[in-house]
PDB file of N, CA and C in Angstrom:
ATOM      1  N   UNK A   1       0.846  -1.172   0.000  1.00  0.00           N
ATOM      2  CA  UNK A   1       0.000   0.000   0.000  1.00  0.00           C
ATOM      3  C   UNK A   1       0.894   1.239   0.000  1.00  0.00           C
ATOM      4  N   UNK A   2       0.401   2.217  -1.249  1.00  0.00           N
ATOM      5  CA  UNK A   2       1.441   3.200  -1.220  1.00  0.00           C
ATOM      6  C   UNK A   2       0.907   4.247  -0.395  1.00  0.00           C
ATOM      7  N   UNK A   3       1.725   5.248   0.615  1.00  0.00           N
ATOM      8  CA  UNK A   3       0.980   6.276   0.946  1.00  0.00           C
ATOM      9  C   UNK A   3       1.750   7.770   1.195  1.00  0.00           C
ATOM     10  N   UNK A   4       1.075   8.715   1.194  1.00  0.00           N
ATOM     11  CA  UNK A   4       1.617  10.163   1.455  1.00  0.00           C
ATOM     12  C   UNK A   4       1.359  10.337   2.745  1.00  0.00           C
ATOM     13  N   UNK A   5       1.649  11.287   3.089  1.00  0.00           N
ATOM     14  CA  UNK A   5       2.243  12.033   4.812  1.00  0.00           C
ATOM     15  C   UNK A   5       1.458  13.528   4.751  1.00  0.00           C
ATOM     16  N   UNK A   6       0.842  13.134   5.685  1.00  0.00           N
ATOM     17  CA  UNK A   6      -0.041  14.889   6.125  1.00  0.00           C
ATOM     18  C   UNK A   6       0.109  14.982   7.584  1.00  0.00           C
ATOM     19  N   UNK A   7       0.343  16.313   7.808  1.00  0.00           N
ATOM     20  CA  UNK A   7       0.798  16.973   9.285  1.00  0.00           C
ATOM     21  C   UNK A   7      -1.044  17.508   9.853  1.00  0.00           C
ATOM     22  N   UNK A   8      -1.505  16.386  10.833  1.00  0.00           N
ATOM     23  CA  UNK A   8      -2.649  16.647  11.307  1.00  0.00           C
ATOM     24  C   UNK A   8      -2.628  16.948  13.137  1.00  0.00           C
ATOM     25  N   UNK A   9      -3.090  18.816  13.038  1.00  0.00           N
ATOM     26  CA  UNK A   9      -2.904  19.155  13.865  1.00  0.00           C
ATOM     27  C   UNK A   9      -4.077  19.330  15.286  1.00  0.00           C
ATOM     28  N   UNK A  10      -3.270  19.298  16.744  1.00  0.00           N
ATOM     29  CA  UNK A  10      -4.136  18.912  17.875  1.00  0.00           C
ATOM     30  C   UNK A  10      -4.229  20.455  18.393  1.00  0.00           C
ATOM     31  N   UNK A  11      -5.419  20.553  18.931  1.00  0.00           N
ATOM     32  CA  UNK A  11      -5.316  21.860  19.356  1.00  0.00           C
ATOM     33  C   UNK A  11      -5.660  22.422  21.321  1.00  0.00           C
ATOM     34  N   UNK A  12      -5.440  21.429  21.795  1.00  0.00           N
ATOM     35  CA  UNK A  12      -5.569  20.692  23.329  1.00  0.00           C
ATOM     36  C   UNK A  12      -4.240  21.214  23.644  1.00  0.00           C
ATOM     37  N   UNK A  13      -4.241  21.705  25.291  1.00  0.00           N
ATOM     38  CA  UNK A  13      -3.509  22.040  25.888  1.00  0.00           C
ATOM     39  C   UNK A  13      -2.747  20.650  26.378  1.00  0.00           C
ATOM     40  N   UNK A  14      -3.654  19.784  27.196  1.00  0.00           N
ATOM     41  CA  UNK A  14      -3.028  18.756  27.391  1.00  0.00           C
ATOM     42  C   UNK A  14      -2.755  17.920  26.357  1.00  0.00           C
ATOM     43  N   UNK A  15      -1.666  17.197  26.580  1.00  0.00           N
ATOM     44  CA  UNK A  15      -1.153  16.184  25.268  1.00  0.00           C
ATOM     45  C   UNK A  15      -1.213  14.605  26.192  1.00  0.00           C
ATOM     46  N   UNK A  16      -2.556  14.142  26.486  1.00  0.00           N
ATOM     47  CA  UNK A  16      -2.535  12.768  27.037  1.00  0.00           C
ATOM     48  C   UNK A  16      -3.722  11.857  26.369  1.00  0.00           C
ATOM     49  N   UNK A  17      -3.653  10.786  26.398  1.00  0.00           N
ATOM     50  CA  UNK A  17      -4.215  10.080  25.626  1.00  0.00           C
ATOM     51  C   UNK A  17      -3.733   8.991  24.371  1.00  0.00           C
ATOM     52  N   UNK A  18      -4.393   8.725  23.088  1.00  0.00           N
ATOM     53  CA  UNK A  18      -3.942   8.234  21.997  1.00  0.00           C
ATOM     54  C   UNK A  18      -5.433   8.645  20.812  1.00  0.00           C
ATOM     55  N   UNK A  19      -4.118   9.208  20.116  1.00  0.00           N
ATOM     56  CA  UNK A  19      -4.966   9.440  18.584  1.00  0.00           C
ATOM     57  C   UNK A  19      -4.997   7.949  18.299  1.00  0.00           C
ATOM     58  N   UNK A  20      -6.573   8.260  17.262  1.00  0.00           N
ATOM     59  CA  UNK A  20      -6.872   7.060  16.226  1.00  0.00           C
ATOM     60  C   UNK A  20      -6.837   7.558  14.882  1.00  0.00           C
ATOM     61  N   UNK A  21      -5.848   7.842  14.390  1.00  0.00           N
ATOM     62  CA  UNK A  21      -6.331   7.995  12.822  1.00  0.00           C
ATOM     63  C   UNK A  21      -6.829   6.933  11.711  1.00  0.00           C
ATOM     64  N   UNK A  22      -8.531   6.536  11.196  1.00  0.00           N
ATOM     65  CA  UNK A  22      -8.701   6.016  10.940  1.00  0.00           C
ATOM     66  C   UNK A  22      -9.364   6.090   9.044  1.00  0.00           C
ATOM     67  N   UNK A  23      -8.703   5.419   7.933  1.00  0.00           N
ATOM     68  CA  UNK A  23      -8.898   5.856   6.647  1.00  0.00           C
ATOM     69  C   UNK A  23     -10.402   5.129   6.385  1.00  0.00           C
ATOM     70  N   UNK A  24     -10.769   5.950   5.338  1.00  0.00           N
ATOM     71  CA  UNK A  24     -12.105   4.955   4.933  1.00  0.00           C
ATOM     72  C   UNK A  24     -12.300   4.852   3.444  1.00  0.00           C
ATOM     73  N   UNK A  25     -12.991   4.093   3.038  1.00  0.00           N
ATOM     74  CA  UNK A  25     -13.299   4.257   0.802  1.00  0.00           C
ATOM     75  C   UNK A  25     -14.488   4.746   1.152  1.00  0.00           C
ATOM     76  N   UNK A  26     -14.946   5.174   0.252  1.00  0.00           N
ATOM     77  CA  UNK A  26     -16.220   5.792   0.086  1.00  0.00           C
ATOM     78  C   UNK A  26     -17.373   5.555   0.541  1.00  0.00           C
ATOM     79  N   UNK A  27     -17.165   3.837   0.124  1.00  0.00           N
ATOM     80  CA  UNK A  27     -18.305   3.420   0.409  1.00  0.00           C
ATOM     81  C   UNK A  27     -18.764   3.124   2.470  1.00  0.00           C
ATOM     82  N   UNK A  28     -17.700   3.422   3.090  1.00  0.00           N
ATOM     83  CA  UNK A  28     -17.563   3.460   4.909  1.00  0.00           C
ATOM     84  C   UNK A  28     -17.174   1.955   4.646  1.00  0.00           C
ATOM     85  N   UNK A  29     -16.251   1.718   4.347  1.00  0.00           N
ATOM     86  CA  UNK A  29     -15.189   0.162   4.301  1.00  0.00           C
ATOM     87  C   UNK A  29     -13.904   1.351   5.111  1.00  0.00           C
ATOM     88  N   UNK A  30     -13.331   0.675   6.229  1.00  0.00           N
ATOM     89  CA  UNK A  30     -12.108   0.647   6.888  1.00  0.00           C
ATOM     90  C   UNK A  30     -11.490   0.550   6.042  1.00  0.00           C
ATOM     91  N   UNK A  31      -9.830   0.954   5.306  1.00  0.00           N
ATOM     92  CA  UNK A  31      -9.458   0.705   4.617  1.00  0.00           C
ATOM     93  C   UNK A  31      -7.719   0.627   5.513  1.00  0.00           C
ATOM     94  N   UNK A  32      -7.593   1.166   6.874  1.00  0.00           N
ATOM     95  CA  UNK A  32      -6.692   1.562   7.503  1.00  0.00           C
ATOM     96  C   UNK A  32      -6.565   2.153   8.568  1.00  0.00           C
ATOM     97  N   UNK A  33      -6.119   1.601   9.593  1.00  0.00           N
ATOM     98  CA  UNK A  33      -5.807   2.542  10.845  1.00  0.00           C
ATOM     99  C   UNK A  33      -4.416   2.634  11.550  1.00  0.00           C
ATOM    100  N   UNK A  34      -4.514   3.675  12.181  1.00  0.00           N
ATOM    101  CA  UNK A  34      -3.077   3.743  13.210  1.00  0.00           C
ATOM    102  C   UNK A  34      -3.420   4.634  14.101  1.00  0.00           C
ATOM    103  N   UNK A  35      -2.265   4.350  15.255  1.00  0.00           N
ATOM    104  CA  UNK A  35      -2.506   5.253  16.481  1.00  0.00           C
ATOM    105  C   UNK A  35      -0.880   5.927  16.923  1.00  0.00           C
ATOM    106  N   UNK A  36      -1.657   7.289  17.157  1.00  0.00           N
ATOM    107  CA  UNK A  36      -0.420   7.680  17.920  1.00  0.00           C
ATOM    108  C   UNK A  36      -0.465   8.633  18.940  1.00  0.00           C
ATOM    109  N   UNK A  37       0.699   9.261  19.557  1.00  0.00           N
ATOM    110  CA  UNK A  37       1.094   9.626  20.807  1.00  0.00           C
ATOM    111  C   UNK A  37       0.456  11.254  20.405  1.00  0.00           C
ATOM    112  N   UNK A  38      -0.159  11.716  21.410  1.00  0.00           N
ATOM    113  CA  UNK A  38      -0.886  13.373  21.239  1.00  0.00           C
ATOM    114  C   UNK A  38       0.644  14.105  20.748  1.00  0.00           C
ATOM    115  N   UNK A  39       0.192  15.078  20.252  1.00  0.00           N
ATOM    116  CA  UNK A  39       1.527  15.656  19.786  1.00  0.00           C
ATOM    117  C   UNK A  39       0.878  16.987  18.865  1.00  0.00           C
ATOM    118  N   UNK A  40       1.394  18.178  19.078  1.00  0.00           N
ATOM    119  CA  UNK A  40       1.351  19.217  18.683  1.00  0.00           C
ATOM    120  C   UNK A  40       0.882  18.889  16.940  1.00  0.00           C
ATOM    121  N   UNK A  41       1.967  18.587  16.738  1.00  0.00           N
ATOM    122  CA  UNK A  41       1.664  17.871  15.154  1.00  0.00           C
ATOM    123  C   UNK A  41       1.957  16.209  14.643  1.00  0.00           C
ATOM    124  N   UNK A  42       0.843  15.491  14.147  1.00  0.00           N
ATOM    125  CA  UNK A  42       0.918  14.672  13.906  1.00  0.00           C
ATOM    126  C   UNK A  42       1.242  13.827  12.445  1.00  0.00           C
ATOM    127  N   UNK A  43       2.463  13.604  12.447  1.00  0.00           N
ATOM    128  CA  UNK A  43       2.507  13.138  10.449  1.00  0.00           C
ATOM    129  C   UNK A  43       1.583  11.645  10.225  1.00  0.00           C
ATOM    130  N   UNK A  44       0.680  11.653  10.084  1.00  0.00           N
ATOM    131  CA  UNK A  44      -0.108  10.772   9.455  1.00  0.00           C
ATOM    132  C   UNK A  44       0.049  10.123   8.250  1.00  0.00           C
ATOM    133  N   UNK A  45       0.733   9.050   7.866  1.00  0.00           N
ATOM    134  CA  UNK A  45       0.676   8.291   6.864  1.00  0.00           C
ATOM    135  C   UNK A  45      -0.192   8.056   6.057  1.00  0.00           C
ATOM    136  N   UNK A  46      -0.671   8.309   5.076  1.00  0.00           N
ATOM    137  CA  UNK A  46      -2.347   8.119   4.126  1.00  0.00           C
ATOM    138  C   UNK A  46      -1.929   7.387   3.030  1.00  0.00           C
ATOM    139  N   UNK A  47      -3.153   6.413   3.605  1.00  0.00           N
ATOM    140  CA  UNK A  47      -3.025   4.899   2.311  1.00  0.00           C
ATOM    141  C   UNK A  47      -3.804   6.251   0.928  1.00  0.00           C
ATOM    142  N   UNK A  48      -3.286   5.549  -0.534  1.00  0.00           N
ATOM    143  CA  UNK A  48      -3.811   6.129  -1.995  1.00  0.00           C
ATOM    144  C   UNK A  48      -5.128   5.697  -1.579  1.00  0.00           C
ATOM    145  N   UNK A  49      -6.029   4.232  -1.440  1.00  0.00           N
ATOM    146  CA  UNK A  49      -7.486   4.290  -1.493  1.00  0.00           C
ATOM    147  C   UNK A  49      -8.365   4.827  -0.740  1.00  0.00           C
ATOM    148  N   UNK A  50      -8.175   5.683   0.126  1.00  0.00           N
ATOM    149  CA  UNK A  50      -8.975   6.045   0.935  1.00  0.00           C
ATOM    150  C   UNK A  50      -9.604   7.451   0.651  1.00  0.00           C
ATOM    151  N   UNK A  51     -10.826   7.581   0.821  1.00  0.00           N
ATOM    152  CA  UNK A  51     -11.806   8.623   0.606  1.00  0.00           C
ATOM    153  C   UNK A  51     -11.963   9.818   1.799  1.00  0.00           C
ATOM    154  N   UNK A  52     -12.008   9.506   3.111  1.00  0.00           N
ATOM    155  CA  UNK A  52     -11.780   9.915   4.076  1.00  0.00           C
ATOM    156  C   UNK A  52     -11.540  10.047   5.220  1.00  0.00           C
ATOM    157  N   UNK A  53     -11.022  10.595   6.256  1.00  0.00           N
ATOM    158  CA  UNK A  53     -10.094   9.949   7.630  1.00  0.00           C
ATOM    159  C   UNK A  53     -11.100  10.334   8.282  1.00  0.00           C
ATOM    160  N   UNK A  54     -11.084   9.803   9.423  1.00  0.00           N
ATOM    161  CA  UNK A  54     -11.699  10.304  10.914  1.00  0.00           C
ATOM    162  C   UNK A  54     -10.234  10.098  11.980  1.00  0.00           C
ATOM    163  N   UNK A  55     -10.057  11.278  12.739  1.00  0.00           N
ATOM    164  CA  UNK A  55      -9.111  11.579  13.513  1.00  0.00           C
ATOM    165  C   UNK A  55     -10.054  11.303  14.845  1.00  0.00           C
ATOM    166  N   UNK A  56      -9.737  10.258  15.742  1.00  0.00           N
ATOM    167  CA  UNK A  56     -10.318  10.496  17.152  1.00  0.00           C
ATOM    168  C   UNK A  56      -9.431  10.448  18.350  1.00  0.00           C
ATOM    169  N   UNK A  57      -9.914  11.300  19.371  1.00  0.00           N
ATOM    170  CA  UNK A  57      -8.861  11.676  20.954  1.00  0.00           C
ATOM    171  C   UNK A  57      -9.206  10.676  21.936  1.00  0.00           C
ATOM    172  N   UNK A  58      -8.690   9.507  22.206  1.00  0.00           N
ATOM    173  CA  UNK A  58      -9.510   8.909  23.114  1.00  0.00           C
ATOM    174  C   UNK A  58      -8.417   9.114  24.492  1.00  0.00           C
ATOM    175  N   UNK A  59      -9.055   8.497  25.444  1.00  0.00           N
ATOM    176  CA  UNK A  59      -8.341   8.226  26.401  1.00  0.00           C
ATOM    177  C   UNK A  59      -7.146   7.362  26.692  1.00  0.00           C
ATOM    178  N   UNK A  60      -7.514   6.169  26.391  1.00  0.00           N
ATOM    179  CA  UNK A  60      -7.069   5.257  25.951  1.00  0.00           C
ATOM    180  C   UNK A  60      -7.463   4.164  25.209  1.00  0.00           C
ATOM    181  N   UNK A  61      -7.044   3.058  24.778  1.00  0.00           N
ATOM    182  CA  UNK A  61      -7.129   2.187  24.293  1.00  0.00           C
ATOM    183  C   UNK A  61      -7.970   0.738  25.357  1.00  0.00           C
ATOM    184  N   UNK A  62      -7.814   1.322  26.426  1.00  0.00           N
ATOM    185  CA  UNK A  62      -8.416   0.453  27.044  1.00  0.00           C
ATOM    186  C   UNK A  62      -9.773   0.591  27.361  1.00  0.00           C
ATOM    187  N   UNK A  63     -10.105   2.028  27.664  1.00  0.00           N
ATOM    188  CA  UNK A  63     -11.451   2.651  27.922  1.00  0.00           C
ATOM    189  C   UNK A  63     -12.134   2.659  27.144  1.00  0.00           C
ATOM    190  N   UNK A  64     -11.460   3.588  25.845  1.00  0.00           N
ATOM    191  CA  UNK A  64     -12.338   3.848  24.548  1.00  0.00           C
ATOM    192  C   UNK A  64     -13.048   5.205  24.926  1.00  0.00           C
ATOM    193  N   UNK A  65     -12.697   6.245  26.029  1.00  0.00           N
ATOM    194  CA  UNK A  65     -13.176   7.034  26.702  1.00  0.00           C
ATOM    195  C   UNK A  65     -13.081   8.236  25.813  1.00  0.00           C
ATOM    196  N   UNK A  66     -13.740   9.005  24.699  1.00  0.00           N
ATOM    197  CA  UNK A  66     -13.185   9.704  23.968  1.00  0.00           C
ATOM    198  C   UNK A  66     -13.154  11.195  24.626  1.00  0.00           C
ATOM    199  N   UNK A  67     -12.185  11.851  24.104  1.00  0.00           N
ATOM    200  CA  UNK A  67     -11.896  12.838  25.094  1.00  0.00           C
ATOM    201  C   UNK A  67     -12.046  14.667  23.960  1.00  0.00           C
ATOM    202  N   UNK A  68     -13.096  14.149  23.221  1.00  0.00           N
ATOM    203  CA  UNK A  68     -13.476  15.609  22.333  1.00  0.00           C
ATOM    204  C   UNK A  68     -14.117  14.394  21.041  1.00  0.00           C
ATOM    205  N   UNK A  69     -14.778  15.602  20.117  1.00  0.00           N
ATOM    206  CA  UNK A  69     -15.873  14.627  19.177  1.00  0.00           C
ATOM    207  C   UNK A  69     -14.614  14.160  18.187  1.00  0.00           C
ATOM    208  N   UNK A  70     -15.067  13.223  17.492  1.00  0.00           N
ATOM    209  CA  UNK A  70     -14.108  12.885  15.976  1.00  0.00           C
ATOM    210  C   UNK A  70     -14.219  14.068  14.769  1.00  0.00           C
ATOM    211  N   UNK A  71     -12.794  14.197  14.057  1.00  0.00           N
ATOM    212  CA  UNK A  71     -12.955  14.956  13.073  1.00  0.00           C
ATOM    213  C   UNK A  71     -13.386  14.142  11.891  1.00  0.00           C
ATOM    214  N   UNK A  72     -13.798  14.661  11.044  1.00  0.00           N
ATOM    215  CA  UNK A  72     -14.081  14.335   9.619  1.00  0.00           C
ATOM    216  C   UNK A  72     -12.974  14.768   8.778  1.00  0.00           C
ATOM    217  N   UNK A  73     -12.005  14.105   8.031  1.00  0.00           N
ATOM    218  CA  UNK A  73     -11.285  14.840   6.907  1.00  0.00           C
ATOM    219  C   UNK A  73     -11.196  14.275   5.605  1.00  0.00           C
ATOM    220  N   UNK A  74     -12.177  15.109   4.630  1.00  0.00           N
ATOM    221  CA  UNK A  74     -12.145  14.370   2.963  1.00  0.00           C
ATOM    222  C   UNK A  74     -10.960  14.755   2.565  1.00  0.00           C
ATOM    223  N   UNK A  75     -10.775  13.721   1.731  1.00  0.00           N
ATOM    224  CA  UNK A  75      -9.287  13.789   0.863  1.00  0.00           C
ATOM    225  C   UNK A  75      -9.072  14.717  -0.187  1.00  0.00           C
TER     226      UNK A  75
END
């Protein structure tokens, strides 16, 4: 899977938790996910098939406790 790099930014004072950046096709098929550490700026890896991301703040991975709504981002 080939992919490009976009700088997706947090705008939270605190930096605790774990991003979900999650890709989708059009049709709402998963096409890809990853997680990472809160961070001022985040380089996000983006698979070519995907139509659009949802960025979510959770708590953790264990809770699932989300900690602000999900973004929407079309490609």
């Amino acid at each position: 899977m080939d992919y490009a790099q976009k700088n997706l930014l947090c705008t939270d004072d605190e930096y605790d938790g774990t991003i979900i950046v999650a890709f989708y096709e059009s049709n709402g098929k998963l096409v890809d996910a990853k997680t990472y550490q809160p961070q001022a700026t985040i380089p996000a890896e983006l698979p070519d098939s995907y139509t659009y991301t949802k960025v979510f703040w959770w708590e953790n991975l264990d809770t699932l406790r989300t900690l602000c709504d999900a973004v929407t981002i079309n490609k």
